[in-house]
C-alpha atoms as a PDB file:
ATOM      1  CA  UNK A   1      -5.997  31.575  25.890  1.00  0.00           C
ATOM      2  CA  UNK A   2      -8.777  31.000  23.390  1.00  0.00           C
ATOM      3  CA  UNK A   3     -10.800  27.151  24.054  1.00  0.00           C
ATOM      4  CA  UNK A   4      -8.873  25.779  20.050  1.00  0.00           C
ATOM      5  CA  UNK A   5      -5.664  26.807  21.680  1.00  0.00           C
ATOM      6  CA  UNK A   6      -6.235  25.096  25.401  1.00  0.00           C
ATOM      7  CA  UNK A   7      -7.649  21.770  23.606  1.00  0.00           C
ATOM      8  CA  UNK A   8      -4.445  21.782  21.248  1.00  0.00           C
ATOM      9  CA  UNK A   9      -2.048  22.454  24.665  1.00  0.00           C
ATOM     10  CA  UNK A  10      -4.047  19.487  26.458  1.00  0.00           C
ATOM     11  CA  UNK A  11      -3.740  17.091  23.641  1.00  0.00           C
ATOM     12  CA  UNK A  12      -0.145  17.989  23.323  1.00  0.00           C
ATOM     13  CA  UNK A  13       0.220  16.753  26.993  1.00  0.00           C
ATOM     14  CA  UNK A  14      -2.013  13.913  26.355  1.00  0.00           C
ATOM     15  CA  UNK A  15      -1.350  11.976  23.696  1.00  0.00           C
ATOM     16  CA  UNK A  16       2.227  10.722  23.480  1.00  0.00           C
ATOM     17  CA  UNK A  17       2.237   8.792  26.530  1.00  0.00           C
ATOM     18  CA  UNK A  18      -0.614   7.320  24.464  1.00  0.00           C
ATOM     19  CA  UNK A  19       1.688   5.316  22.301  1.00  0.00           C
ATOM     20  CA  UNK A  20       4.973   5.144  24.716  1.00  0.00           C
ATOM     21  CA  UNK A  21       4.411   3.329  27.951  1.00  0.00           C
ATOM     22  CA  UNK A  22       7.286   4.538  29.210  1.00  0.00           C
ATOM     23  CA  UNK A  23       5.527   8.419  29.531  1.00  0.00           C
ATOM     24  CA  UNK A  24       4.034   8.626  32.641  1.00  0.00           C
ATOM     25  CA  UNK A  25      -0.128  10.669  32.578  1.00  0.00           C
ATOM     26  CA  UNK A  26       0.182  14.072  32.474  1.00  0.00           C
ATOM     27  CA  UNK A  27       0.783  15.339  35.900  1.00  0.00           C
ATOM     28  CA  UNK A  28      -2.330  17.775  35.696  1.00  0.00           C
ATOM     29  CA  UNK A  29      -4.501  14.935  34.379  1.00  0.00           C
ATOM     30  CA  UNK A  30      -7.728  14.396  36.843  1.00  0.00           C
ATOM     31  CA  UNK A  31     -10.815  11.675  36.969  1.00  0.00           C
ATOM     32  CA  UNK A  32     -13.813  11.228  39.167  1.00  0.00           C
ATOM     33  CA  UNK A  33     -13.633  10.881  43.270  1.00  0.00           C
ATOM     34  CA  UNK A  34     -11.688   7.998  43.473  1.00  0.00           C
ATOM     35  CA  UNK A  35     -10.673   6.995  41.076  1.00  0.00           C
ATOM     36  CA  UNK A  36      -7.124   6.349  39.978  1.00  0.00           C
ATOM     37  CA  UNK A  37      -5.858   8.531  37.236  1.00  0.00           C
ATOM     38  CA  UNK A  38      -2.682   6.504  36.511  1.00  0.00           C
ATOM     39  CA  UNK A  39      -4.497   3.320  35.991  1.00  0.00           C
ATOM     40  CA  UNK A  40      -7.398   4.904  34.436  1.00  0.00           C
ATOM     41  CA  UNK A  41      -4.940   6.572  31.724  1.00  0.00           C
ATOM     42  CA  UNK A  42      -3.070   3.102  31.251  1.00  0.00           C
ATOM     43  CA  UNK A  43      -6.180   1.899  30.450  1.00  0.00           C
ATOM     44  CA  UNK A  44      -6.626   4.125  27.748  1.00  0.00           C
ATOM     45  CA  UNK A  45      -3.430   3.935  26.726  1.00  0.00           C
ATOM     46  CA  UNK A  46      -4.143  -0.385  26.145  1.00  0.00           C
ATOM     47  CA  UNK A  47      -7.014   0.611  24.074  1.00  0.00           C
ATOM     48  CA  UNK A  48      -5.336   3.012  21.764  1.00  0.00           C
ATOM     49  CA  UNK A  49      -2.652   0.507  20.829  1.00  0.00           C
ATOM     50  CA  UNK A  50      -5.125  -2.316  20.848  1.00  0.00           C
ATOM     51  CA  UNK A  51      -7.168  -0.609  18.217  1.00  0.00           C
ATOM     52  CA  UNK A  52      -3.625   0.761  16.425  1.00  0.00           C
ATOM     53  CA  UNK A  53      -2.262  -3.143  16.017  1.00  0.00           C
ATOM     54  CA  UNK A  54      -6.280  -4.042  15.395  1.00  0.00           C
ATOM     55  CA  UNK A  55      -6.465  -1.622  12.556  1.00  0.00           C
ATOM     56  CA  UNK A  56      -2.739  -3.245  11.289  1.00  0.00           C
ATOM     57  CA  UNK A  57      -4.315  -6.495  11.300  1.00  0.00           C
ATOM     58  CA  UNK A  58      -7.425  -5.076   8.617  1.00  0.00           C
ATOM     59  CA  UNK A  59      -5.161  -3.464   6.649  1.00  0.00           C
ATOM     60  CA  UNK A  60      -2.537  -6.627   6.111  1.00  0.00           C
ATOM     61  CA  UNK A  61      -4.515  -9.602   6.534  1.00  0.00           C
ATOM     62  CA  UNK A  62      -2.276 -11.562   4.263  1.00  0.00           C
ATOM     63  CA  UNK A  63       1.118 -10.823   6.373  1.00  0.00           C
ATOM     64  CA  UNK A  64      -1.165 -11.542   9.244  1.00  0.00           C
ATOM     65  CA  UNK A  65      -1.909 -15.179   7.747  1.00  0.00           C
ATOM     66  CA  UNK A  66       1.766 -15.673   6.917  1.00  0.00           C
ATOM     67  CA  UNK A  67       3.230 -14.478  10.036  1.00  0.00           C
ATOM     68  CA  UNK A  68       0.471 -16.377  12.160  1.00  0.00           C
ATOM     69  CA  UNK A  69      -1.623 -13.601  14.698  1.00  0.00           C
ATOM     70  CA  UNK A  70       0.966 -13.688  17.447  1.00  0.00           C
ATOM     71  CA  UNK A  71       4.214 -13.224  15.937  1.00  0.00           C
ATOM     72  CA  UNK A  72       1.936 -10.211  13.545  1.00  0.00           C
ATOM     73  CA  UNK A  73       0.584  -8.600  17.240  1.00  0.00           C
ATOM     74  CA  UNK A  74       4.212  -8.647  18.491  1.00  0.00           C
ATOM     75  CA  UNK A  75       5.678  -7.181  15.162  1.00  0.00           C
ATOM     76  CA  UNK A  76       2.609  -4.452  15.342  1.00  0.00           C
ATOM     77  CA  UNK A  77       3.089  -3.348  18.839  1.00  0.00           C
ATOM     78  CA  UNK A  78       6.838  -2.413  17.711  1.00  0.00           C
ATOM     79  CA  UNK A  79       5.504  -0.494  14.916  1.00  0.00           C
ATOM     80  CA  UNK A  80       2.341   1.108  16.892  1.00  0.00           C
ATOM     81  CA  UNK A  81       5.103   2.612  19.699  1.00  0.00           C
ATOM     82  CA  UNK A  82       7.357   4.355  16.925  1.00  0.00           C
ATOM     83  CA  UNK A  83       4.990   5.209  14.616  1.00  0.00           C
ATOM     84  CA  UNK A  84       2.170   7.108  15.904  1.00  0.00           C
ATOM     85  CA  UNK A  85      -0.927   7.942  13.713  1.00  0.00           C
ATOM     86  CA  UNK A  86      -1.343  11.063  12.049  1.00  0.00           C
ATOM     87  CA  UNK A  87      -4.502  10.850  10.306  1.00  0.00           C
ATOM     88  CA  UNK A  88      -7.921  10.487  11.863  1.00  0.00           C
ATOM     89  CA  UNK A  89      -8.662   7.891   9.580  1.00  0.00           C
ATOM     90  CA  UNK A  90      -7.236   4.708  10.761  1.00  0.00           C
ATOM     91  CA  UNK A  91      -6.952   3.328   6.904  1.00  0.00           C
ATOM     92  CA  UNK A  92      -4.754   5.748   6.423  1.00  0.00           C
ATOM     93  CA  UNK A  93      -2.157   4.672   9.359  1.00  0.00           C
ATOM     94  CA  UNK A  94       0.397   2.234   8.293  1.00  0.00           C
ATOM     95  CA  UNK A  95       1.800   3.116   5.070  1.00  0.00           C
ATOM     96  CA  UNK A  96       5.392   2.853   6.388  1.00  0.00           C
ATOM     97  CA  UNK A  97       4.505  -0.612   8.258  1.00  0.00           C
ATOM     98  CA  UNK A  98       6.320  -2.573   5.108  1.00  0.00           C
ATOM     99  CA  UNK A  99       9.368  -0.889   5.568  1.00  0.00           C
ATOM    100  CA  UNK A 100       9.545  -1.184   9.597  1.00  0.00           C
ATOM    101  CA  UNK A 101       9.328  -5.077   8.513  1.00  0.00           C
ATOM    102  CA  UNK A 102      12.584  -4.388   6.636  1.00  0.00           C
ATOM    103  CA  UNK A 103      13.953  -3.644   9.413  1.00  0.00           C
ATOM    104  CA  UNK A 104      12.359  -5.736  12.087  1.00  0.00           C
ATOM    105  CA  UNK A 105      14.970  -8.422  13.640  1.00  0.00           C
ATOM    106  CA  UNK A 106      12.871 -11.200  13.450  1.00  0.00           C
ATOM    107  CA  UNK A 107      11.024 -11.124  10.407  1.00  0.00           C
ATOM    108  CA  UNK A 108      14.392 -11.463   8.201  1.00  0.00           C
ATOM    109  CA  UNK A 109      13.879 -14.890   7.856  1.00  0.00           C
ATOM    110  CA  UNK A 110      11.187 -13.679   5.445  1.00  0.00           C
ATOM    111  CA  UNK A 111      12.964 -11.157   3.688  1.00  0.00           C
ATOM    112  CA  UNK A 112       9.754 -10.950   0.807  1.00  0.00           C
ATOM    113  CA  UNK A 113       7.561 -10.124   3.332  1.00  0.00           C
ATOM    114  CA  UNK A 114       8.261  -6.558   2.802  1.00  0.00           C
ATOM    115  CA  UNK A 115       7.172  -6.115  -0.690  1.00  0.00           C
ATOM    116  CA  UNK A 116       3.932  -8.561  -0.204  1.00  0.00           C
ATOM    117  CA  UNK A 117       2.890  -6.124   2.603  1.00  0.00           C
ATOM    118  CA  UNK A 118       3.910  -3.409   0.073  1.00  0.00           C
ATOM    119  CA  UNK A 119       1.124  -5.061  -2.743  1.00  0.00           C
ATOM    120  CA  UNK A 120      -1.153  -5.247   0.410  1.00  0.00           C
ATOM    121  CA  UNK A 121      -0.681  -1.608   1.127  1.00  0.00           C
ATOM    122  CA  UNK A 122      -1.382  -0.649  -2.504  1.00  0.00           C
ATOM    123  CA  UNK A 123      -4.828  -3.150  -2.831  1.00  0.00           C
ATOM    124  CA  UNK A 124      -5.397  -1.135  -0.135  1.00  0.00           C
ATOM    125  CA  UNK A 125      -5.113   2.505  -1.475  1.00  0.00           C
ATOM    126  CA  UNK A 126      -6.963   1.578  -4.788  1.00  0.00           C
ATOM    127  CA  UNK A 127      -9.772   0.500  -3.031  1.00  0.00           C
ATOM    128  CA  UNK A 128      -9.945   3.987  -1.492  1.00  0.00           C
ATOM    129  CA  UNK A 129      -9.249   5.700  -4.962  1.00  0.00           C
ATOM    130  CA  UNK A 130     -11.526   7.961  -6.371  1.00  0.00           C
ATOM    131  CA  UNK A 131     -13.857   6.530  -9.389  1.00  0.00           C
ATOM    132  CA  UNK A 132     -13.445   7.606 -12.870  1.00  0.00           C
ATOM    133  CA  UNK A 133     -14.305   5.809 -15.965  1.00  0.00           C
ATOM    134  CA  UNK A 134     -10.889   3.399 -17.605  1.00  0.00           C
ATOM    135  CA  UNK A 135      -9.695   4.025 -20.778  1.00  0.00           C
ATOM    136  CA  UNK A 136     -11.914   2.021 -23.300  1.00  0.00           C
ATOM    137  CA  UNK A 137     -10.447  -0.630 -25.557  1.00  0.00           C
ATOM    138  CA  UNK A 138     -11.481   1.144 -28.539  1.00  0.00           C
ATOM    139  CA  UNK A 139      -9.550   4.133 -27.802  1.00  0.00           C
ATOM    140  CA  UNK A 140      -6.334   3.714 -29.686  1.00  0.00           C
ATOM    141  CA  UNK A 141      -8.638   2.509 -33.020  1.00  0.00           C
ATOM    142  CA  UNK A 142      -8.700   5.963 -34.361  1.00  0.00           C
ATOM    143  CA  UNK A 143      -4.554   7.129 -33.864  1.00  0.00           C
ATOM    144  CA  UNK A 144      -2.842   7.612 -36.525  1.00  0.00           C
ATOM    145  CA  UNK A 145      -0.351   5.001 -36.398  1.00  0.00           C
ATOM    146  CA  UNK A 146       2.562   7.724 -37.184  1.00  0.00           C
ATOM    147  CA  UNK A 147       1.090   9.541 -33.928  1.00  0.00           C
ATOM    148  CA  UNK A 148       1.427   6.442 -31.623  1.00  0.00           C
ATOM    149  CA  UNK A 149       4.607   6.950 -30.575  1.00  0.00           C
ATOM    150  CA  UNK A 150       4.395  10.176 -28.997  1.00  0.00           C
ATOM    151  CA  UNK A 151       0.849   9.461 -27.507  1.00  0.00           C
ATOM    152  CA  UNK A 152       0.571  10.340 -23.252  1.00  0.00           C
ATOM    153  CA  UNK A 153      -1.727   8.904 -20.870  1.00  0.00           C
ATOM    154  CA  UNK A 154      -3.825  10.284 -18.283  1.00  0.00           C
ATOM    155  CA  UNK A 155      -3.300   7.833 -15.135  1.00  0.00           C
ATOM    156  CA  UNK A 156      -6.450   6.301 -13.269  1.00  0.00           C
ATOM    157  CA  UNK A 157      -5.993   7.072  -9.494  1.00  0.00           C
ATOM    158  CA  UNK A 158      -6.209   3.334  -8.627  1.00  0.00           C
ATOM    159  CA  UNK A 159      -3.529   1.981 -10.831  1.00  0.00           C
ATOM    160  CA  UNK A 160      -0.408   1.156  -8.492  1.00  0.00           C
ATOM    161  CA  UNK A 161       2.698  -1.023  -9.133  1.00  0.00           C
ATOM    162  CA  UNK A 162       5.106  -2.685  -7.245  1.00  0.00           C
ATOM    163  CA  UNK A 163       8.033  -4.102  -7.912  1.00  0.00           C
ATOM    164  CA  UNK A 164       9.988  -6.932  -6.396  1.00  0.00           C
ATOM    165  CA  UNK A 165      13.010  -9.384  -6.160  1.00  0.00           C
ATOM    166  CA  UNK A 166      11.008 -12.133  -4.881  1.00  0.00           C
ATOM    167  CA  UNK A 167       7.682 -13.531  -6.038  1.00  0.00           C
ATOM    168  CA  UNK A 168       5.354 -11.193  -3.798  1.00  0.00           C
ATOM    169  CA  UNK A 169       2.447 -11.760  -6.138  1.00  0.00           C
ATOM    170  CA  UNK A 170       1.945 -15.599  -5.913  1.00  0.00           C
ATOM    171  CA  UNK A 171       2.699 -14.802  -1.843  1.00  0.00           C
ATOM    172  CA  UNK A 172       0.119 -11.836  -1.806  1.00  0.00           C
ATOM    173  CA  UNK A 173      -2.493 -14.023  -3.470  1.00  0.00           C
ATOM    174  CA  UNK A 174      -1.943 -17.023  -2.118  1.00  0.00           C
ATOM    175  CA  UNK A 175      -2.547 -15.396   1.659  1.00  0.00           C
ATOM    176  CA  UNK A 176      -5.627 -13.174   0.714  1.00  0.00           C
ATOM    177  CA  UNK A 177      -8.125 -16.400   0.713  1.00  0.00           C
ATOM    178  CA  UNK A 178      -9.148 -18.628   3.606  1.00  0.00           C
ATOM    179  CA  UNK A 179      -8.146 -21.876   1.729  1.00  0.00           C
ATOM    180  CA  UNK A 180      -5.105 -23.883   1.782  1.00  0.00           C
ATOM    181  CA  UNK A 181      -1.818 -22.635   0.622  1.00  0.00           C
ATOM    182  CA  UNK A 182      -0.302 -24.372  -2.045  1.00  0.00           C
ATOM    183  CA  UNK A 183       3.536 -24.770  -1.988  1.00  0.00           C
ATOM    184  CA  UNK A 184       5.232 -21.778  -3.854  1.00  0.00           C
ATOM    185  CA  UNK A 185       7.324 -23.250  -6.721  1.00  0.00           C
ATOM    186  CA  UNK A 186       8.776 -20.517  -8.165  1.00  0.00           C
ATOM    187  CA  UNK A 187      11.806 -17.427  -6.553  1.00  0.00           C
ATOM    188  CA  UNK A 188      11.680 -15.790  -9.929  1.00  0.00           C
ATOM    189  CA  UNK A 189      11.126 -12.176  -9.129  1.00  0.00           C
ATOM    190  CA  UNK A 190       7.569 -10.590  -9.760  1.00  0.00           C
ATOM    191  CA  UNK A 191       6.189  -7.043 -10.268  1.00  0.00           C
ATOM    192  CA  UNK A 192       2.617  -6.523  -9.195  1.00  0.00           C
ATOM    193  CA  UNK A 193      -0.173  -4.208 -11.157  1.00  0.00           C
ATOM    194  CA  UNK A 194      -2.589  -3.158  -8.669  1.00  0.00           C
ATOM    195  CA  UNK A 195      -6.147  -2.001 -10.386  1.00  0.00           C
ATOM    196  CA  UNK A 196      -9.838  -1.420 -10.174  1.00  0.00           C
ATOM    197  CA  UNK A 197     -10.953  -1.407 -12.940  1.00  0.00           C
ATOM    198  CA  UNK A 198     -14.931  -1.398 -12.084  1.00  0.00           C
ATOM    199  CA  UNK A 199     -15.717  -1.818  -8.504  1.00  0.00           C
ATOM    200  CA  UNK A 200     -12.870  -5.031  -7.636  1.00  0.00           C
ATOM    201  CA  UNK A 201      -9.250  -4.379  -6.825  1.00  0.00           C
ATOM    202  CA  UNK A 202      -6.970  -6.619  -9.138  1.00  0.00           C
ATOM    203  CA  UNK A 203      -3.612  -7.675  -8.385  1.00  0.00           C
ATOM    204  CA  UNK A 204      -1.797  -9.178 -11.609  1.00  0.00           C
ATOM    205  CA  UNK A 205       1.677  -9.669 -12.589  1.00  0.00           C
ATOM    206  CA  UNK A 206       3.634  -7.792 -14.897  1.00  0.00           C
ATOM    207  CA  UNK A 207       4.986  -9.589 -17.782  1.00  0.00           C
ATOM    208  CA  UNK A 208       9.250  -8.652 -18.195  1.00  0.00           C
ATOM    209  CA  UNK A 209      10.055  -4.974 -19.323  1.00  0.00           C
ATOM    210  CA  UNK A 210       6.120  -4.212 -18.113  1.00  0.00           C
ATOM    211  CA  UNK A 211       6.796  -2.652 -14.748  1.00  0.00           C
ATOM    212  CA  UNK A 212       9.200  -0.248 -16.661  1.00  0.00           C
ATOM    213  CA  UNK A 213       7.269   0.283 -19.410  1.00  0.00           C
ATOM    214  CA  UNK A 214       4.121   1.365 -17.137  1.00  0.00           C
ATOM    215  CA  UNK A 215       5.971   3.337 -14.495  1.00  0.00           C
ATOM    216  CA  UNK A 216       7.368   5.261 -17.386  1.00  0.00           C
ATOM    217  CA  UNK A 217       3.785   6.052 -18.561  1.00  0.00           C
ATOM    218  CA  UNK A 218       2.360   6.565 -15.414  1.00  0.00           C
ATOM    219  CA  UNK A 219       5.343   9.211 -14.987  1.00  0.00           C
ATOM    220  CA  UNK A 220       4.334  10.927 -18.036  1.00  0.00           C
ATOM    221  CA  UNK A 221       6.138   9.573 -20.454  1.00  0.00           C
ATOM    222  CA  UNK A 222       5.337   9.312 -24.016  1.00  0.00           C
ATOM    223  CA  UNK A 223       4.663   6.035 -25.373  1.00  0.00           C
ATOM    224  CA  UNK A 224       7.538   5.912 -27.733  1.00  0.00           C
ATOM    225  CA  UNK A 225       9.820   6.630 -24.645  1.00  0.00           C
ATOM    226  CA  UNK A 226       8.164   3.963 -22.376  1.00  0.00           C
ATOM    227  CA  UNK A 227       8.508   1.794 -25.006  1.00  0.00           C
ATOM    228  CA  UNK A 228      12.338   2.243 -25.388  1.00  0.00           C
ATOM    229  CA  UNK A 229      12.878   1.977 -21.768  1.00  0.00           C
ATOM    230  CA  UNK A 230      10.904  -1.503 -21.535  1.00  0.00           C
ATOM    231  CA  UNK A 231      12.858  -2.362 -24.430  1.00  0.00           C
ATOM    232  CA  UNK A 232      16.685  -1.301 -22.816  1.00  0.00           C
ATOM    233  CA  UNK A 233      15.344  -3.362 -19.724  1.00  0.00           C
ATOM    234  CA  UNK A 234      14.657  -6.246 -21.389  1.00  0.00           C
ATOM    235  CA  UNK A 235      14.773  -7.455 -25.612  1.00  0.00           C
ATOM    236  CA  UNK A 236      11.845  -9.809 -24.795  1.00  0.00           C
ATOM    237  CA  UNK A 237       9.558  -7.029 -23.782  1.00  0.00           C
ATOM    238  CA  UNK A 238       6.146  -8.017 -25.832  1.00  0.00           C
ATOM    239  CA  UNK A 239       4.662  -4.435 -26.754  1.00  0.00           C
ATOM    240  CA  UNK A 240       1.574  -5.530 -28.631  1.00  0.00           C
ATOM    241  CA  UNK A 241       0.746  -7.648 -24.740  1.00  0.00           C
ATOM    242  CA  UNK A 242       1.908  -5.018 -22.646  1.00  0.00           C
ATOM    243  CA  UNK A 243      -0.496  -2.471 -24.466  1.00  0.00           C
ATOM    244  CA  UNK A 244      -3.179  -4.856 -24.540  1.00  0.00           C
ATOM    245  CA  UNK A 245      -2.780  -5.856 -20.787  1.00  0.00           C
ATOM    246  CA  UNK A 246      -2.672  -2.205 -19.513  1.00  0.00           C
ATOM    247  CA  UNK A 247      -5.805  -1.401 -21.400  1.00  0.00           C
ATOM    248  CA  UNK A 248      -8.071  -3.835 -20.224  1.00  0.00           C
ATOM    249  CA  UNK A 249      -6.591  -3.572 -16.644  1.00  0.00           C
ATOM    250  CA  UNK A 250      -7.955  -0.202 -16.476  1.00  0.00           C
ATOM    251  CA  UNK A 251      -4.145   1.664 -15.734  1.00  0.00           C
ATOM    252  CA  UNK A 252      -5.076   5.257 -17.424  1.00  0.00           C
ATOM    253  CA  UNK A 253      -8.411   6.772 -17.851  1.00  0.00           C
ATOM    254  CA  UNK A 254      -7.656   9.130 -20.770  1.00  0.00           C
ATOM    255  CA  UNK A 255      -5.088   9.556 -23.591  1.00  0.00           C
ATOM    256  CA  UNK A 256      -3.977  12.500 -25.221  1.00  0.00           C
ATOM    257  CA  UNK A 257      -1.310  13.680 -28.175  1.00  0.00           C
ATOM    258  CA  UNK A 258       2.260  14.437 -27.488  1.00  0.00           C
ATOM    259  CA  UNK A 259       3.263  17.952 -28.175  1.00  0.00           C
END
């Protein structure tokens, strides 16, 4: 058996107890004169979960500050023991964490936390996106108006949106600074834009018929069609706004002619 193939069977026996106390060490698992290989491996074990729930805890600092640090640890350890990672990179881990809180008993008294941990995810992931320039303001100057409507735009790898029942936004931003939370006065629902424009993630909310009109875009949609899908949504959908705010957000990097 070649050495890749013996360090792939060893890891195989290693790791899950790893994440599930309930796996005793491997039985051919040794340590120094002495010293005791069950305890040394639960050891281990503590650390890999500890760093799991700490890595949680970066990722959704906001549902951290809602949830208060012990009630987040708890709901983390749940998550760390049927979820285990399977990236190296521990930014990566936890991209189904919103929708274990779904489902987590006793988190349904906050039945938006979900979707805020959803914007928090996707802050997240256009942080990490790769650079290219935004589409500049100017760009649309020179279309020929009668070639507007079948215009298609080349998305920028940070822009993200979420969409919610509840008003995730105000929550998200409210519980991303160290200062006071103000009472939320508002349940209307709100759909988040999630951008980075130059080197600052920006979390805004979507006016009505603009999460529709965007995700139709971003999809590959032709202007005219996003435009008629806002527009079935919602008859108050504000085109002239929409295409305004999406610009200077930085949502596409390019923009091309329809066939």
């Amino acid at each position: 058996m070649t050495p890749e193939n013996l360090s792939r069977q060893y890891a195989t026996a290693f790791a899950p107890g790893l994440i599930d106390p309930a796996i005793a060490a491997p039985e051919d698992l040794v340590a120094a004169s002495g010293k005791r290989v069950a305890k040394r491996y639960n050891v281990y074990r503590n650390n890999v979960t500890v760093s799991l729930i700490d890595a949680l805890a970066a990722i959704y600092p906001a549902i951290q500050r809602i949830t208060g640090v012990e009630f987040f640890r708890a709901m983390a350890r749940f998550h760390v023991r049927a979820t285990p990672p399977v990236s190296p990179l521990l930014f990566e881990y936890g991209r189904d964490f919103p929708t274990f809180i779904e489902s987590y008993e006793y988190a349904r008294e906050m039945p938006w936390l979900a979707d805020t941990a959803r914007i928090e995810r996707a802050w997240l992931d256009a942080y990490h996106a790769a650079d290219l320039p935004v589409l500049a303001t100017e760009a649309l100057g020179d279309i020929e108006p009668a070639s507007l409507a079948g215009l298609r735009f080349r998305p920028h790898p940070a822009a993200r949106i979420v969409r919610s029942i509840y008003p995730a936004v105000a929550i998200f931003v409210m519980n991303r600074t160290d200062g006071p939370v103000s009472p939320l006065r508002s349940n209307e629902p709100e759909d988040a834009l999630v951008t980075r424009p130059e080197q600052d993630v920006i979390v805004s909310r979507l006016p009505a018929g603009g999460a529709t009109f965007l995700i139709a875009l971003l999809a590959g949609a032709s202007l005219g069609e996003a435009v008629a899908a806002a527009f079935e949504e919602t008859s108050s959908f504000d085109l002239q706004a929409n295409m305004a705010g999406m610009i200077s957000a930085g949502v596409f990097s390019a923009i091309q002619h329809g066939d």
